[in-house]
N, C-alpha and C. Protein backbone atom coordinates (compact mmCIF):
# COMPACT_ATOMS: atom_id res chain seq x y z
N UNK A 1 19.95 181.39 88.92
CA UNK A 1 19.92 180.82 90.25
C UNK A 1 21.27 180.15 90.54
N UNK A 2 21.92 180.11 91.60
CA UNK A 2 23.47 179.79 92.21
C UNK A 2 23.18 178.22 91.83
N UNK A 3 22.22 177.40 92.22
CA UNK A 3 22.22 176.01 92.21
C UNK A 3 21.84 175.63 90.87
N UNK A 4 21.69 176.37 89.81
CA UNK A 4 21.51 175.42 88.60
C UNK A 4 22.70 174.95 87.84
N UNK A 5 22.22 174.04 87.24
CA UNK A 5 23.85 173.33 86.42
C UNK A 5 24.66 174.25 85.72
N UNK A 6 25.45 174.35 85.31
CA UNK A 6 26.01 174.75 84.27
C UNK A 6 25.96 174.06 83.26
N UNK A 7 25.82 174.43 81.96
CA UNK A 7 25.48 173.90 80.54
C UNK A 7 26.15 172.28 80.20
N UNK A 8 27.40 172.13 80.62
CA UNK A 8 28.31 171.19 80.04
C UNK A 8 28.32 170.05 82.00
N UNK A 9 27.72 170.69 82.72
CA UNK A 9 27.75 170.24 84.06
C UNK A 9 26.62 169.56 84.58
N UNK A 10 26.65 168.66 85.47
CA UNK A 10 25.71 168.06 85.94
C UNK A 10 25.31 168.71 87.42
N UNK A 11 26.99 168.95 88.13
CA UNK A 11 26.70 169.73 89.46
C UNK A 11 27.10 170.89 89.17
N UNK A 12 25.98 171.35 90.05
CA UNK A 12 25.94 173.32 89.96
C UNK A 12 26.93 173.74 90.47
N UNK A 13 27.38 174.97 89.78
CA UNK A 13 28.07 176.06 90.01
C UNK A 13 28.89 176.18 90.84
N UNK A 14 28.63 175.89 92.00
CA UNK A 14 29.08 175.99 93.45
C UNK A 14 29.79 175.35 93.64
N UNK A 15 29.71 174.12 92.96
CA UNK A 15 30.93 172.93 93.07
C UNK A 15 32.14 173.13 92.16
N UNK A 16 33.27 173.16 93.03
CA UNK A 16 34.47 173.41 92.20
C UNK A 16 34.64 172.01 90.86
N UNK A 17 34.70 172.80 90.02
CA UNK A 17 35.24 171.52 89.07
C UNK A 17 36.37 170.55 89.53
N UNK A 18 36.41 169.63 88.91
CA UNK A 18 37.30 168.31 88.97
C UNK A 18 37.41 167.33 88.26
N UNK A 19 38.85 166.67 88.55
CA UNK A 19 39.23 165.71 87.67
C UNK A 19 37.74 164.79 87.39
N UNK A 20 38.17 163.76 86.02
CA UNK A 20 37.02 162.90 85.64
C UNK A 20 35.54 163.87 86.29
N UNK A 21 35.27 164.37 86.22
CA UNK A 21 34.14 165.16 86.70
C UNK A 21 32.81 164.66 85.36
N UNK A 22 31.72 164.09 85.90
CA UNK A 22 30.61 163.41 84.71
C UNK A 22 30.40 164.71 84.20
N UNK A 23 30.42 164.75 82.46
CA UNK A 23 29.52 166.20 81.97
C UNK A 23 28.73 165.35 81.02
N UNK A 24 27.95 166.28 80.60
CA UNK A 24 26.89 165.98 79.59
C UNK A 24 27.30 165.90 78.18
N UNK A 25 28.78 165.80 78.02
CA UNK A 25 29.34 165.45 76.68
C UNK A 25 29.21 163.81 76.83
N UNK A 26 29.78 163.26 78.16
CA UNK A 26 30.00 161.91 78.12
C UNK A 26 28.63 161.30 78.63
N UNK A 27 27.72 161.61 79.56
CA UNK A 27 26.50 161.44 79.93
C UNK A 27 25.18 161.56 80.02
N UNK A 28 24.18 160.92 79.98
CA UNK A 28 23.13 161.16 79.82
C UNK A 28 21.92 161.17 81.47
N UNK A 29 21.40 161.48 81.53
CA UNK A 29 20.48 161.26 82.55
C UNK A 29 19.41 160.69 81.99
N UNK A 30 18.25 159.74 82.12
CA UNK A 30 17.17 159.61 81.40
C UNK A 30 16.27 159.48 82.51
N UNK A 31 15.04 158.86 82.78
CA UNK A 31 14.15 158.51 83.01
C UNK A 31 13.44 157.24 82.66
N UNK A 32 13.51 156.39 83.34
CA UNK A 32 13.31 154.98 82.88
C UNK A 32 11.56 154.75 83.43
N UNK A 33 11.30 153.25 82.60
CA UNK A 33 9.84 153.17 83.50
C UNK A 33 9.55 152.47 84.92
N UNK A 34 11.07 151.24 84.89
CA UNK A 34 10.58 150.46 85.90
C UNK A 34 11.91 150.97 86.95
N UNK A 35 12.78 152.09 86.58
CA UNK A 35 13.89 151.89 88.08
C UNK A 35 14.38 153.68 88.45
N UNK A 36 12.95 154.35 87.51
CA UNK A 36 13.36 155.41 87.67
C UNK A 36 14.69 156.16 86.94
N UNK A 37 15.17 157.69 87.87
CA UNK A 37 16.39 157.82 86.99
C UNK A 37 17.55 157.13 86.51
N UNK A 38 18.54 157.35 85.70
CA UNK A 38 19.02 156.46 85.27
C UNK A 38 20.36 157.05 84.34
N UNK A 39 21.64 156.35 84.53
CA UNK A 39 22.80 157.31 83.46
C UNK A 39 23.10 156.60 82.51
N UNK A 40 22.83 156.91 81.30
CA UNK A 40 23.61 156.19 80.15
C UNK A 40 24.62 157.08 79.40
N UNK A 41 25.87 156.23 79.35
CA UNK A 41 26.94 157.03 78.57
C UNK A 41 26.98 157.13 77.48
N UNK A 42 27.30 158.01 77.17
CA UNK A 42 27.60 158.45 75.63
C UNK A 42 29.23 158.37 75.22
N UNK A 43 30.09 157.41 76.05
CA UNK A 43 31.47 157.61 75.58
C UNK A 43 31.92 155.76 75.80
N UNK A 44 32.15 155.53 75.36
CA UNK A 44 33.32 154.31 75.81
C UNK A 44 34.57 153.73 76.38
N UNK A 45 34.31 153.14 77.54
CA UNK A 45 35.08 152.82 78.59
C UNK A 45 35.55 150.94 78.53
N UNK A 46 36.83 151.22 78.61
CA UNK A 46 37.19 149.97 78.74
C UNK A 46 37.37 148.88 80.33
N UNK A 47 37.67 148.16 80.65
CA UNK A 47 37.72 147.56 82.03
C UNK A 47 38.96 147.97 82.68
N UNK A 48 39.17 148.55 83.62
CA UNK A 48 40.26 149.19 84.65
C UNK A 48 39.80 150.84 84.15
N UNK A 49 39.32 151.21 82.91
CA UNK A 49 39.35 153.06 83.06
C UNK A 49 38.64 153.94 83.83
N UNK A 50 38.92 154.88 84.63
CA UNK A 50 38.12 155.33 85.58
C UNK A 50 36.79 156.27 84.76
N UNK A 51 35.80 155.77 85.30
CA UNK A 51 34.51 156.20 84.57
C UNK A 51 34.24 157.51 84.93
N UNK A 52 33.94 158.12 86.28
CA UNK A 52 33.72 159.47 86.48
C UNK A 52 34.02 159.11 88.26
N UNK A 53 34.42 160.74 88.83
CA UNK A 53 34.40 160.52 90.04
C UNK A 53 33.36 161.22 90.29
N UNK A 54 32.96 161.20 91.52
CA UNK A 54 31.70 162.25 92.27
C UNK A 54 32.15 162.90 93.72
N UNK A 55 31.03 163.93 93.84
CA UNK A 55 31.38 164.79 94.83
C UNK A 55 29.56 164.70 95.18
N UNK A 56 29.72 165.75 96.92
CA UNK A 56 28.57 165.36 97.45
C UNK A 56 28.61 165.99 98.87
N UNK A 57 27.50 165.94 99.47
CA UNK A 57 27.45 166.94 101.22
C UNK A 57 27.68 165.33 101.91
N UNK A 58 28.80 165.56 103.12
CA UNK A 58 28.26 164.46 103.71
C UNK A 58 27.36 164.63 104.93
N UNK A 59 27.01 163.14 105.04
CA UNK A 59 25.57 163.60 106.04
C UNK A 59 25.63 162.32 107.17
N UNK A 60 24.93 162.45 108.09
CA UNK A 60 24.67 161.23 109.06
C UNK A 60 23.74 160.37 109.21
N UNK A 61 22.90 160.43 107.95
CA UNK A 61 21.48 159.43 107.40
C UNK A 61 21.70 159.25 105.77
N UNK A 62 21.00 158.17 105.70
CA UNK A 62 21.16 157.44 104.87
C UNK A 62 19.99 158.39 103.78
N UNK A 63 20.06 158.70 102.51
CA UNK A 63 18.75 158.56 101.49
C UNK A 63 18.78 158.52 100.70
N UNK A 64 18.18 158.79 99.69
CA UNK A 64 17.94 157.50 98.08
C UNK A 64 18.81 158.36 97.28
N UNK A 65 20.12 159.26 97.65
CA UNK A 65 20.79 159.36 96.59
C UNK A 65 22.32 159.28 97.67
N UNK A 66 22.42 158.83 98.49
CA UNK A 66 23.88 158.65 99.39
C UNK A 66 24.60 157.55 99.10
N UNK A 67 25.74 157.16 99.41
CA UNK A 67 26.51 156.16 99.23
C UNK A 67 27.32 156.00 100.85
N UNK A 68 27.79 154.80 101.25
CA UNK A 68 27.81 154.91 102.77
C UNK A 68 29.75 155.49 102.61
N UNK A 69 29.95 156.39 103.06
CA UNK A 69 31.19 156.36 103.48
C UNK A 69 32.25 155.65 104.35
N UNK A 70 31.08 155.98 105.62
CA UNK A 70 31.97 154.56 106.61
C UNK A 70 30.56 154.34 107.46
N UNK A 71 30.40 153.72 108.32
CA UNK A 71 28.86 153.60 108.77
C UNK A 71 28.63 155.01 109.91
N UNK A 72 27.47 155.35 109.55
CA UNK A 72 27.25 156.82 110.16
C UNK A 72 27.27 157.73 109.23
N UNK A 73 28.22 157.79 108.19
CA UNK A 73 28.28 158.99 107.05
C UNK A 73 28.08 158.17 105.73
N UNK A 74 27.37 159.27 105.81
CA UNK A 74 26.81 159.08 103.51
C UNK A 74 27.28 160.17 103.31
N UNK A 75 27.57 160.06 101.93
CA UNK A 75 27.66 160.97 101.02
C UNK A 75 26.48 161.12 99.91
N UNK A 76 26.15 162.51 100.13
CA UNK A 76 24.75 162.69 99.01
C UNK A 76 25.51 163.80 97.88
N UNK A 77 24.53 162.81 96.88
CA UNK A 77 24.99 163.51 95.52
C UNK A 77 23.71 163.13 94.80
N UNK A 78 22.48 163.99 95.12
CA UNK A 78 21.16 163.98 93.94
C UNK A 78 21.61 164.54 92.66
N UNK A 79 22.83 164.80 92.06
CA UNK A 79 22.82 165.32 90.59
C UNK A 79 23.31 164.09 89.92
N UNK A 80 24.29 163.56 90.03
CA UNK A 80 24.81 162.67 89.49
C UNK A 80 25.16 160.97 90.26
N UNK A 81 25.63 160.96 90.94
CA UNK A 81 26.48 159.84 91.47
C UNK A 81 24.91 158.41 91.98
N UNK A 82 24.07 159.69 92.67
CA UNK A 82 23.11 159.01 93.26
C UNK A 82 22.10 158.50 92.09
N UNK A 83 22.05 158.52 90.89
CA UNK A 83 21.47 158.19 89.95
C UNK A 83 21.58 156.92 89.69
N UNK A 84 22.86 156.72 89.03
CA UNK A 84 23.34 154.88 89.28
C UNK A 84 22.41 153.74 89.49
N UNK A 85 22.37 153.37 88.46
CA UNK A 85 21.36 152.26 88.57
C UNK A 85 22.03 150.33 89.36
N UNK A 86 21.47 149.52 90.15
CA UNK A 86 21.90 148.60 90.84
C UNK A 86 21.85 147.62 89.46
N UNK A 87 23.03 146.93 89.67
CA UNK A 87 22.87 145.42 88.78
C UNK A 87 23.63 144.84 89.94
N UNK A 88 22.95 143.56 90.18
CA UNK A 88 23.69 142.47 90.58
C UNK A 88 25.14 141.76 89.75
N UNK A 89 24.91 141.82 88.39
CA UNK A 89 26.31 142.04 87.45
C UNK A 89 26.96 143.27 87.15
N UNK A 90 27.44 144.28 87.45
CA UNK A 90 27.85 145.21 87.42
C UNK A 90 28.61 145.77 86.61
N UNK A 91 28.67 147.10 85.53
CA UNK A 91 30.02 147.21 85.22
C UNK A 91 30.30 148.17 85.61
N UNK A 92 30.26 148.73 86.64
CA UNK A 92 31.33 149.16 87.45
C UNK A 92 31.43 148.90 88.94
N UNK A 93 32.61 149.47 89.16
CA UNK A 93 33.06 149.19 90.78
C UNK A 93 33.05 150.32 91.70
N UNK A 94 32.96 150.49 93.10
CA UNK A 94 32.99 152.32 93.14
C UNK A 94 33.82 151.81 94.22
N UNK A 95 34.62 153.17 94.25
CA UNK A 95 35.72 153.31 95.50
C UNK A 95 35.25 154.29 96.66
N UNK A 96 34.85 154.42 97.35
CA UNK A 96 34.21 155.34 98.26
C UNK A 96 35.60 156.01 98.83
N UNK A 97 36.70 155.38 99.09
CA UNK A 97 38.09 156.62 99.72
C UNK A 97 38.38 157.47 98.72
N UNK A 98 38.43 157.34 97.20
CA UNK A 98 38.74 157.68 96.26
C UNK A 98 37.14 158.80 95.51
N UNK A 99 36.28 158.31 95.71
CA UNK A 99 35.22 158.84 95.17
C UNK A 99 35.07 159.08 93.52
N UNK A 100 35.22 157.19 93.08
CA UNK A 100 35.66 157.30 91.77
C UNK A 100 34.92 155.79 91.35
N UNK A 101 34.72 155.94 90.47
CA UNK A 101 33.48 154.49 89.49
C UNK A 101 34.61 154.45 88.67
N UNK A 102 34.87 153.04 88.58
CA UNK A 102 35.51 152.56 87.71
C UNK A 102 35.23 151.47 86.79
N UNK A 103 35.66 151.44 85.60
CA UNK A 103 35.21 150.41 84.98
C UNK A 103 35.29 148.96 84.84
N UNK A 104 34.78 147.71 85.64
CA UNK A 104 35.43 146.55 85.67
C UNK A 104 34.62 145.33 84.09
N UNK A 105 33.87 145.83 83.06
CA UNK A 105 33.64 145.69 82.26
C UNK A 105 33.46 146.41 80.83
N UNK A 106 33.25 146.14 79.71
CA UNK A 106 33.40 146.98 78.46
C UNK A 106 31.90 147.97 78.62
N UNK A 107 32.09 149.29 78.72
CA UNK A 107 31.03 150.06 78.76
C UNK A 107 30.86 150.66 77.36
N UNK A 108 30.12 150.46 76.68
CA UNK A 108 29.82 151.28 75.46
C UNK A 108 28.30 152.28 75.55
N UNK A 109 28.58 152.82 74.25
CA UNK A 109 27.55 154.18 73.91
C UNK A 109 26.21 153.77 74.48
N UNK A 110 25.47 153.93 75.42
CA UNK A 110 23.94 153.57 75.35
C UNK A 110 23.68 152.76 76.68
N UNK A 111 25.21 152.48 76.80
CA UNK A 111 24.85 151.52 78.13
C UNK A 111 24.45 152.07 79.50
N UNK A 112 23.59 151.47 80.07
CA UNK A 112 23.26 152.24 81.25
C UNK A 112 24.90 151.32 82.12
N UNK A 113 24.76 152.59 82.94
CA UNK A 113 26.19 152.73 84.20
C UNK A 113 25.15 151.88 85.51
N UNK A 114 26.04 151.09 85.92
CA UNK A 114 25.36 150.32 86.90
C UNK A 114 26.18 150.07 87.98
N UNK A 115 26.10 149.23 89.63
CA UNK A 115 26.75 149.28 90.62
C UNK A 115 25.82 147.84 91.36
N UNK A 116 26.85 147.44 91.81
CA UNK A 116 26.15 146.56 92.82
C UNK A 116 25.85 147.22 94.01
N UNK A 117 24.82 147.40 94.65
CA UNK A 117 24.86 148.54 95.81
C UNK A 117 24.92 147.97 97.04
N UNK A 118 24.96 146.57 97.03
CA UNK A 118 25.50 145.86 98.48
C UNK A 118 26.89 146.06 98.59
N UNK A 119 28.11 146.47 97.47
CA UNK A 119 29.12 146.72 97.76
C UNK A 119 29.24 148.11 99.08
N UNK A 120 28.67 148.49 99.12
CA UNK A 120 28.90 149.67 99.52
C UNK A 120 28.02 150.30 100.68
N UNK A 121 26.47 149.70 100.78
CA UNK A 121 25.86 150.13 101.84
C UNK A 121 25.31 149.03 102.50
N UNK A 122 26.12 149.04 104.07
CA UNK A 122 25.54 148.46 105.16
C UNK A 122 23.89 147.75 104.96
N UNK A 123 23.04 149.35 104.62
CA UNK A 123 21.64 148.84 104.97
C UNK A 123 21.26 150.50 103.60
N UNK A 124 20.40 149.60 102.90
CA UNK A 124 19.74 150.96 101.73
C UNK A 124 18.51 151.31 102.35
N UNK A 125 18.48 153.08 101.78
CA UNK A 125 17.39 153.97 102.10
C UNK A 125 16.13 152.79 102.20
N UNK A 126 16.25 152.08 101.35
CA UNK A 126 14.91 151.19 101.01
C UNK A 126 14.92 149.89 100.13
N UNK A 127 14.87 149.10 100.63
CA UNK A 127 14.62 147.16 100.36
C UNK A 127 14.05 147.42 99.01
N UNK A 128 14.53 146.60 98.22
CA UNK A 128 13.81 146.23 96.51
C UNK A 128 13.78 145.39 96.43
N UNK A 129 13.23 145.07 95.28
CA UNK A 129 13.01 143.33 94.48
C UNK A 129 14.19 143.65 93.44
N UNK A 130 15.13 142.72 93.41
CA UNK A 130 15.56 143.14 92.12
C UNK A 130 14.91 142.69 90.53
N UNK A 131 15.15 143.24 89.59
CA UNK A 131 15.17 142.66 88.47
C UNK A 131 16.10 142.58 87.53
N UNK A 132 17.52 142.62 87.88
CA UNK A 132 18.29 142.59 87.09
C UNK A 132 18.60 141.60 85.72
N UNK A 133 17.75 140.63 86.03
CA UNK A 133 18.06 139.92 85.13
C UNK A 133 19.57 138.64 85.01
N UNK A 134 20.33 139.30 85.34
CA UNK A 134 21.56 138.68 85.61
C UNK A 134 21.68 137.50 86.45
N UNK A 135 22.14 136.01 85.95
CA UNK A 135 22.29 134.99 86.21
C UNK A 135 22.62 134.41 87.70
N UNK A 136 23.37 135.54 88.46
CA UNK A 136 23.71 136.07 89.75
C UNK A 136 22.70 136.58 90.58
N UNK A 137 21.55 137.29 90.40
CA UNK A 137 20.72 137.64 90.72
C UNK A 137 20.50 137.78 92.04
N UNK A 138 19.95 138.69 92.92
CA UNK A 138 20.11 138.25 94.40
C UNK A 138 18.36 138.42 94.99
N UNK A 139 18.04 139.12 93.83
CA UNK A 139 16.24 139.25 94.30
C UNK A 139 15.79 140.32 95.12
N UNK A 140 16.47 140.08 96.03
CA UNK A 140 16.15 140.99 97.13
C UNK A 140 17.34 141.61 97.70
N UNK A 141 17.11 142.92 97.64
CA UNK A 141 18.92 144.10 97.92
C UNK A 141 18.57 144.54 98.94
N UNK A 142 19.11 144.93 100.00
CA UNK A 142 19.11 145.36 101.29
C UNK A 142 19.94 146.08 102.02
N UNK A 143 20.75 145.52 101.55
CA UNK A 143 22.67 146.11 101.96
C UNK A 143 22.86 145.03 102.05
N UNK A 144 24.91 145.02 102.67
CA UNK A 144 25.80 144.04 102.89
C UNK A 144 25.53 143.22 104.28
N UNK A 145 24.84 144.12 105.09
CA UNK A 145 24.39 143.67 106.72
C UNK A 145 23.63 142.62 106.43
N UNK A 146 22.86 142.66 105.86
CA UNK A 146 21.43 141.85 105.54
C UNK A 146 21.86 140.22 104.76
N UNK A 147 22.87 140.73 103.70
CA UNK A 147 23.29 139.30 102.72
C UNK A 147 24.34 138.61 103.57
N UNK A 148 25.16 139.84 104.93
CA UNK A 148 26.36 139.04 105.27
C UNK A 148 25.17 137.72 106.27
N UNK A 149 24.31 138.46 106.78
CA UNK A 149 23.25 137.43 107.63
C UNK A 149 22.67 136.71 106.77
N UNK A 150 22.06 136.85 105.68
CA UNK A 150 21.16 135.94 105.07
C UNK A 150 22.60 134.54 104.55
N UNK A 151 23.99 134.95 104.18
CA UNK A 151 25.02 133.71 104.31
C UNK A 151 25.35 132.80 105.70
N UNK A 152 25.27 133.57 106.43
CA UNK A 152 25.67 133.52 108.06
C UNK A 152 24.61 132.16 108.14
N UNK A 153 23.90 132.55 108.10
CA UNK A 153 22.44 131.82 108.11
C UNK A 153 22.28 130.21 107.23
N UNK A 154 22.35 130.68 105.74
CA UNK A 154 22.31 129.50 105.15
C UNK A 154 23.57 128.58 105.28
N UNK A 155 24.80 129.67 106.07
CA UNK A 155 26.07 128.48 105.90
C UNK A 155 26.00 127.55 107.35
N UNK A 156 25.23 128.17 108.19
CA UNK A 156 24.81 127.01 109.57
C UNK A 156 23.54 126.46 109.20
N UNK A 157 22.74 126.72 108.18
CA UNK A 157 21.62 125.38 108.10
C UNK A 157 22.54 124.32 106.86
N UNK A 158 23.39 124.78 106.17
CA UNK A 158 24.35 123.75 105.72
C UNK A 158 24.98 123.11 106.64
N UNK A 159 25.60 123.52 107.52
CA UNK A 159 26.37 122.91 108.39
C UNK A 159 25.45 121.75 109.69
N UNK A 160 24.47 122.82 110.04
CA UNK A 160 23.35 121.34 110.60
C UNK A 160 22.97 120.33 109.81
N UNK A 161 22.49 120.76 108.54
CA UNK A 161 22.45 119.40 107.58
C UNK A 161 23.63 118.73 107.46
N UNK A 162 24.35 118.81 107.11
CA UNK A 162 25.89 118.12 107.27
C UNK A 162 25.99 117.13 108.40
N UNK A 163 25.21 117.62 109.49
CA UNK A 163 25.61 116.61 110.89
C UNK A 163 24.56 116.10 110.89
N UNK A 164 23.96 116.03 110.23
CA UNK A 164 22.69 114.88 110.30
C UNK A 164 22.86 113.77 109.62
């Protein structure tokens, strides 16, 4: 079939190869219980090394495997990119002009690949609870629209308290 992977590939056939391109030497896909799919590497990355880039259709709706390009366009990538699991602590960073994850912490063998996903989308396919665990924590992910209001918000009920 034209759309199945190739052996060492995550995206099918059809997609021209490319630089940093994720294969299944360096990556894993799994299946988790509580966040769904999920990538853990099998290689080690230091902080500044570029982790993998991705490729993808772009589109004019948002869904549970897009990343926002600019508002109006996503980019979908259900093989790889859209897998990415959210941490509120992150170790990595993604560049959407570049279409490249990079590493801003020590990634080793086993570690799941993670993203803050308010970096990047306005408003997500769909509202979560988080559970990241991480000290930072935000609870509830939404996009950047939502947290730039939910600050907007708490920095004028600071500021009315202040004048009282």
């Amino acid at each position: 079939m034209l759309d199945d992977p190739v052996p060492d590939r995550f995206y099918p056939e059809f997609y021209p190869r490319f630089s940093y391109e994720p294969t299944r030497e360096m990556f894993e896909i799994i299946q988790t219980d509580e966040k769904g799919e999920g990538i853990i590497s099998q290689a080690s990355f230091r902080p500044g090394d570029i982790v993998f880039k991705f490729a993808g259709v772009l589109l004019s709706e948002i869904t549970l495997y897009t990343l926002q390009m600019k508002p109006g366009s996503h980019l979908h990538d259900p093989f790889f990119m859209g897998k990415v699991l959210h941490s509120c602590d992150p170790n990595m960073s993604c560049d959407m002009d570049t279409q490249t994850f990079t590493a801003i912490k020590e990634i080793k063998p086993g570690d799941f690949l993670t993203m803050d996903y308010e970096t990047t989308e306005d408003e997500l396919f769909r509202a979560f609870e988080c559970s990241c665990g991480a000290p930072n924590c935000k609870k509830l992910i939404k996009g950047k629209m939502f947290r730039l209001q939910h600050m907007q918000e708490a920095s004028e009920l600071q500021y009315a308290a202040a004048g009282t």
